[in-house]
Protein backbone atom coordinates (compact mmCIF):
# COMPACT_ATOMS: atom_id res chain seq x y z
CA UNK A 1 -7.99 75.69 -21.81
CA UNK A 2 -10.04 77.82 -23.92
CA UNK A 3 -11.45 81.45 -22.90
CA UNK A 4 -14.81 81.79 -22.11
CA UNK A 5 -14.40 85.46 -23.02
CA UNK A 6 -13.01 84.58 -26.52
CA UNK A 7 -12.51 81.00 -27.08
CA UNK A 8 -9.15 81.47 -27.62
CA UNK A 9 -6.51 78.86 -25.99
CA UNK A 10 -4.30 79.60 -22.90
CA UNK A 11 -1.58 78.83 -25.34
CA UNK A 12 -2.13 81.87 -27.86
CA UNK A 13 -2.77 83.76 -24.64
CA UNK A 14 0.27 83.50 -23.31
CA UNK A 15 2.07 83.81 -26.88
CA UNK A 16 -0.04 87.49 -26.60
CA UNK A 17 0.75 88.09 -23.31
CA UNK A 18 4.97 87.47 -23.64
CA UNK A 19 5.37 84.59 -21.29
CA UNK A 20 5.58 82.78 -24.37
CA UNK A 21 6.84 85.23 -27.12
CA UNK A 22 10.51 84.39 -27.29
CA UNK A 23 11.43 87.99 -27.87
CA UNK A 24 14.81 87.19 -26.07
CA UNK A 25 17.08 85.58 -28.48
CA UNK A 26 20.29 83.49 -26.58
CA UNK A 27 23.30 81.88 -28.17
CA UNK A 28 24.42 78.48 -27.90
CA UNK A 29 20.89 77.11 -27.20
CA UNK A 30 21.17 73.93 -29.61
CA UNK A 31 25.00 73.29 -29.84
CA UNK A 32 25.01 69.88 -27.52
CA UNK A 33 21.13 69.74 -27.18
CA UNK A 34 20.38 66.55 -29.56
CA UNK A 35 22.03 63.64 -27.30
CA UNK A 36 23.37 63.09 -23.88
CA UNK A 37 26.17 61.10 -22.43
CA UNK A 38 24.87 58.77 -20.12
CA UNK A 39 28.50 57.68 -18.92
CA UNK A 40 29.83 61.30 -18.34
CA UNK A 41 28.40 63.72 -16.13
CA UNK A 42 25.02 61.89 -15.49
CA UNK A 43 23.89 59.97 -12.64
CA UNK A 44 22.57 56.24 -13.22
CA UNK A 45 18.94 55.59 -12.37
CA UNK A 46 19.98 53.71 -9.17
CA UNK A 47 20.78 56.59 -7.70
CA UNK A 48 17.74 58.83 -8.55
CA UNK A 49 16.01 55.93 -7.32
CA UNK A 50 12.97 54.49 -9.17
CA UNK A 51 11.78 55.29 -12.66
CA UNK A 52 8.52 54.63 -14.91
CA UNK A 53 8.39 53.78 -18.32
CA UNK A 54 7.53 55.41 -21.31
CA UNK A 55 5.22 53.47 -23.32
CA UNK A 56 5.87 55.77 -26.60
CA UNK A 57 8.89 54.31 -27.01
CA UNK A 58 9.78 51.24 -24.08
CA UNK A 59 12.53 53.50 -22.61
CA UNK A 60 12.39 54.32 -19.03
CA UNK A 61 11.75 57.79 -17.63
CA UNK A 62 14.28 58.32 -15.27
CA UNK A 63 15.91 61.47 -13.90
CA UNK A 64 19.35 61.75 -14.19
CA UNK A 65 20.49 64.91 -13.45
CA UNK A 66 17.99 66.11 -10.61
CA UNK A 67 18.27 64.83 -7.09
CA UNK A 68 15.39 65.98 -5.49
CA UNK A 69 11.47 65.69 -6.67
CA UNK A 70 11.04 69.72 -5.65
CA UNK A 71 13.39 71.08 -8.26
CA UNK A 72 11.78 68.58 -10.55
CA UNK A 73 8.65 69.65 -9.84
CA UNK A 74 9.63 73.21 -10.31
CA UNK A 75 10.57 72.66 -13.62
CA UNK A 76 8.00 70.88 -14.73
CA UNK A 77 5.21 73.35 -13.82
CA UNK A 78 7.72 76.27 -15.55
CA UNK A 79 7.44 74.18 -18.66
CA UNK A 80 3.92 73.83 -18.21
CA UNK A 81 3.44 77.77 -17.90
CA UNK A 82 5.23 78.13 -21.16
CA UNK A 83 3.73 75.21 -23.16
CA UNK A 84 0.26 74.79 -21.37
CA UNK A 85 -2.33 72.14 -22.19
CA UNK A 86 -5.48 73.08 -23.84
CA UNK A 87 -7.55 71.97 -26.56
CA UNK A 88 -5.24 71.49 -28.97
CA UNK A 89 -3.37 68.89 -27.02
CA UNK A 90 -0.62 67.73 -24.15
CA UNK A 91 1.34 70.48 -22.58
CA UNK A 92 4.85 70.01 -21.59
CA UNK A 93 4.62 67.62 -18.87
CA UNK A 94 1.98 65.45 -21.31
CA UNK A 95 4.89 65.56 -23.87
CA UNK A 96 7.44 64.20 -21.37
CA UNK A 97 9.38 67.65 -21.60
CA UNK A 98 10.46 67.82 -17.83
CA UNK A 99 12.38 64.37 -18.58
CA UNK A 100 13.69 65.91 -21.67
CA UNK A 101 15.24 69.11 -20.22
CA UNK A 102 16.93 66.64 -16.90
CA UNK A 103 18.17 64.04 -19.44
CA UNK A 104 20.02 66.60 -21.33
CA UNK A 105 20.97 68.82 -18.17
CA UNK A 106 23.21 65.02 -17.40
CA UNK A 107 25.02 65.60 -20.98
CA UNK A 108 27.11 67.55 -23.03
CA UNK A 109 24.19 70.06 -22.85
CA UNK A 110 24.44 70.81 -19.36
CA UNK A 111 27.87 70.45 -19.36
CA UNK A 112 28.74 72.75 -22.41
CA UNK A 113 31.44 70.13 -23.43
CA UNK A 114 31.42 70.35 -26.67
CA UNK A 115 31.57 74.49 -26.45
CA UNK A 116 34.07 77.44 -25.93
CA UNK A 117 34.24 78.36 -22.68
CA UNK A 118 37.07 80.60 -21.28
CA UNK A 119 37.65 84.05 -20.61
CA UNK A 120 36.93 86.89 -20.83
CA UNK A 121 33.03 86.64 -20.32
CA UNK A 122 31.61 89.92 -21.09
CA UNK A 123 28.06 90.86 -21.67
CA UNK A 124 27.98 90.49 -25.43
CA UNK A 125 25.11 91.60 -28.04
CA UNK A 126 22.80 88.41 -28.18
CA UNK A 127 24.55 87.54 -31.65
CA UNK A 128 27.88 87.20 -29.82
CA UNK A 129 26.25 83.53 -28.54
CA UNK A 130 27.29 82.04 -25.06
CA UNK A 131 28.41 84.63 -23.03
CA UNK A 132 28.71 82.96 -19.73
CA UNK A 133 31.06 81.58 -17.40
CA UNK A 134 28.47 79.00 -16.24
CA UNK A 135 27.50 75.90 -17.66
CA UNK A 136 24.21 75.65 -18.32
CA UNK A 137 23.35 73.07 -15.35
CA UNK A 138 24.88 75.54 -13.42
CA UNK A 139 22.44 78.03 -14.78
CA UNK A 140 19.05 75.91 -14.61
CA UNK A 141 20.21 74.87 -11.06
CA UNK A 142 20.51 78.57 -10.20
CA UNK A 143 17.42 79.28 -12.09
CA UNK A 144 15.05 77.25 -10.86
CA UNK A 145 16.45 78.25 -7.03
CA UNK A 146 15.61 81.85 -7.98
CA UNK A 147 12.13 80.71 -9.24
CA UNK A 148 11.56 78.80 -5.40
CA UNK A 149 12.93 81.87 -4.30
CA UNK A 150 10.97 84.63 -6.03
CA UNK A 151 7.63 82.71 -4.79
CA UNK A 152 8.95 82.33 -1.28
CA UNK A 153 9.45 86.28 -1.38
CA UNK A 154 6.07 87.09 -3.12
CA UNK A 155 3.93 85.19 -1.98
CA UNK A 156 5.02 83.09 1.32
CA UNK A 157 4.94 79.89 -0.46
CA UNK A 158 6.54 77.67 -2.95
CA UNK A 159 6.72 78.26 -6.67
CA UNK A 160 5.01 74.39 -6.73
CA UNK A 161 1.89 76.08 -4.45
CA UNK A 162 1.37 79.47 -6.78
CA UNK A 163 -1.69 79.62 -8.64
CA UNK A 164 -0.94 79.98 -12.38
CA UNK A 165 -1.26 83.31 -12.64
CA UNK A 166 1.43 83.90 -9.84
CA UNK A 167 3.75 81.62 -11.54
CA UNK A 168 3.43 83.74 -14.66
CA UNK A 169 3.75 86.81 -13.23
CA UNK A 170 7.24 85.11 -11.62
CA UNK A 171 8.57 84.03 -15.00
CA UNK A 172 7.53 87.24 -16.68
CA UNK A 173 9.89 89.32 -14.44
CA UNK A 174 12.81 86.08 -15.51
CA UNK A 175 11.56 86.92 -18.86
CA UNK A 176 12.56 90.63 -18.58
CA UNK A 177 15.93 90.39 -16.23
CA UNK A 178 14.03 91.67 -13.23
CA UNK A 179 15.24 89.23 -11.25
CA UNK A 180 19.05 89.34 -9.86
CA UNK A 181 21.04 86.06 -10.74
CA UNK A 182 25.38 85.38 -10.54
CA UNK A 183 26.82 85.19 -13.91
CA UNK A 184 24.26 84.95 -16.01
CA UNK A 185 21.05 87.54 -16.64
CA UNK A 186 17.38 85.93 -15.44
CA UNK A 187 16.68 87.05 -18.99
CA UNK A 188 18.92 84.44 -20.90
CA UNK A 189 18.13 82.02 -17.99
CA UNK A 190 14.28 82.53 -19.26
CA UNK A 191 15.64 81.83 -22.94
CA UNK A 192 17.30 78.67 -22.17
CA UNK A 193 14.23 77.31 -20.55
CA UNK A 194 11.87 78.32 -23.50
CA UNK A 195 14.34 77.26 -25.87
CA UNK A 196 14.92 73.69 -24.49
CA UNK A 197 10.90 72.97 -23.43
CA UNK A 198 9.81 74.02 -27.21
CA UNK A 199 12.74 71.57 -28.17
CA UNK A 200 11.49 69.06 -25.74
CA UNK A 201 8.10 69.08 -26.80
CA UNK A 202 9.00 68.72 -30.51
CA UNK A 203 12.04 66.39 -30.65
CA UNK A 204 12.11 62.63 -31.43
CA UNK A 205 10.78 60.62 -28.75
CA UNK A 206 14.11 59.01 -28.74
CA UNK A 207 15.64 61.65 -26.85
CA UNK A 208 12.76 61.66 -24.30
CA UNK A 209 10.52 64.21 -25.31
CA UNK A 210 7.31 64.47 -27.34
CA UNK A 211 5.66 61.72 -25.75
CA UNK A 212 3.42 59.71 -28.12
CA UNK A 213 4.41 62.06 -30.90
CA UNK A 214 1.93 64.18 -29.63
CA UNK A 215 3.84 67.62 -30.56
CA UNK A 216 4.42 66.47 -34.02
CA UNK A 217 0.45 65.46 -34.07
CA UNK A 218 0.06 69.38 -32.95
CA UNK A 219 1.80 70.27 -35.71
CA UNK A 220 0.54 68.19 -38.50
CA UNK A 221 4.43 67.22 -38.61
CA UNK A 222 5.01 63.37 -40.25
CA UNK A 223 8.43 62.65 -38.76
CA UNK A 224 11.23 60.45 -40.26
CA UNK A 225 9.46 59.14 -43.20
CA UNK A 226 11.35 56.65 -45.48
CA UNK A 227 9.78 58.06 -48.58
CA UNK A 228 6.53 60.28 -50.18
CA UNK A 229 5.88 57.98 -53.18
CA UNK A 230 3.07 56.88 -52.75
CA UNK A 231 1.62 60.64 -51.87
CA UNK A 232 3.41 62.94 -53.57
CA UNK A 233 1.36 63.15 -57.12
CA UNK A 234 -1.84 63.56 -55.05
CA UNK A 235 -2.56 66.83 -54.58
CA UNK A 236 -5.02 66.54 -51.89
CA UNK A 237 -3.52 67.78 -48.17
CA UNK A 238 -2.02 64.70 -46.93
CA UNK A 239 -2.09 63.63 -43.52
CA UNK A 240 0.53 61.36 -42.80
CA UNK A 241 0.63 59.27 -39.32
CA UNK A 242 4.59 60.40 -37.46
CA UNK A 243 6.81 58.05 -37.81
CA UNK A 244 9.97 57.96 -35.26
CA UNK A 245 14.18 57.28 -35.72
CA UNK A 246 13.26 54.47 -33.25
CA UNK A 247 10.76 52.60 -36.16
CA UNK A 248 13.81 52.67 -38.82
């Protein structure tokens, strides 16, 4: 929301601030990201139990990878810190990003099929890419225990409770690798979940993200358009209404 100091957005406030700033660079963030395997390490929607639907795109919004609505929840208000609504538009549970993140969490993503993964697993230079022995659902289960934790330890209640300003000041210490965590830093832990809701709230709704188009609306972006033809002699700015994978 905006400032009433400044008028500037929560959003460029956190970008300021760090929570935001993506200083921390990880390896291995995208490898797997685009695409899960419903039929391999996922769970059906049967046994999540019931789903709603997304009316972007007709697909239902199921979780298949988390079991329990607190860990969900937890997630989705970490998102929410990172990619906050304000005036500009949706934040990350608006854009469908929790859904996002859990869909590919049930895939190749979260399973790091599709990746080199044995020994030895030192602490590399962040250039050296995926450094750990942990998958990354290992690693966002971990995490977001360590987030329920942290609040639990701060502030007697859970991370879903904190005002927003505790929850930042939670993810800020992730953020810096304050926080002790088993195989993996809470730093690169931080840069996985940055990495994959900016992903979320900018990929094709087809993957179950970027509800409505919404984050492509943000960003003036047009999509998957067949062709320019028709605008690309005109040298006005052209705004072009997104256009999905699922419309070709």
């Amino acid at each position: 929301m905006s400032s009433d100091k400044n008028n500037v957005s929560r959003r460029d406030f956190l970008k300021t601030t760090g929570i935001a700033a993506g200083t921390l660079v990880g390896g291995g963030l995208i490898g797997g990201l685009v695409g899960y395997n419903i039929q391999g390490k996922g769970t059906s929607t049967l046994e999540h139990g019931g789903h709603e639907t997304n009316e972007a795109t007709g697909s239902p919004k199921a979780k298949m990878f988390f079991r329990n609505e607190k860990d969900f929840s937890i997630l989705s208000k970490a998102t929410e810190r990172i990619f906050p609504e304000d005036d500009l538009g949706p934040g990350a549970i608006g854009l469908d990003v929790p859904y996002f993140i859990d869909h590919q969490l049930a895939g190749n993503y979260g399973s790091n099929s599709k990746e080199y993964m044995q020994a030895p697993f030192d602490v590399g230079a962040p250039t050296q890419g995926y450094q750990s022995r942990l998958t990354r659902a290992e690693i966002f289960r971990q995490g977001i225990q360590k987030l329920e934790d942290e609040a639990q330890k701060r502030y007697q209640k859970s991370f879903n409770d904190l005002e927003g300003k505790q929850m930042d000041e939670i993810l800020t210490a992730f953020q810096k690798g304050d926080i002790e965590m088993v195989g993996v830093t809470s730093a690169f832990f931080f840069t996985l979940l940055r990495a994959a809701t900016l992903e979320g709230a900018y990929s094709d709704p087809m993957y179950g993200g970027n509800r409505n188009m919404d984050g492509w609306r943000m960003k003036g972006f047009p999509g998957h358009q067949m062709a320019y033809i028709a605008q690309i002699e005109d040298a006005k700015f052209q705004k072009i209404e997104p256009n999905p994978l699922g419309n070709h």
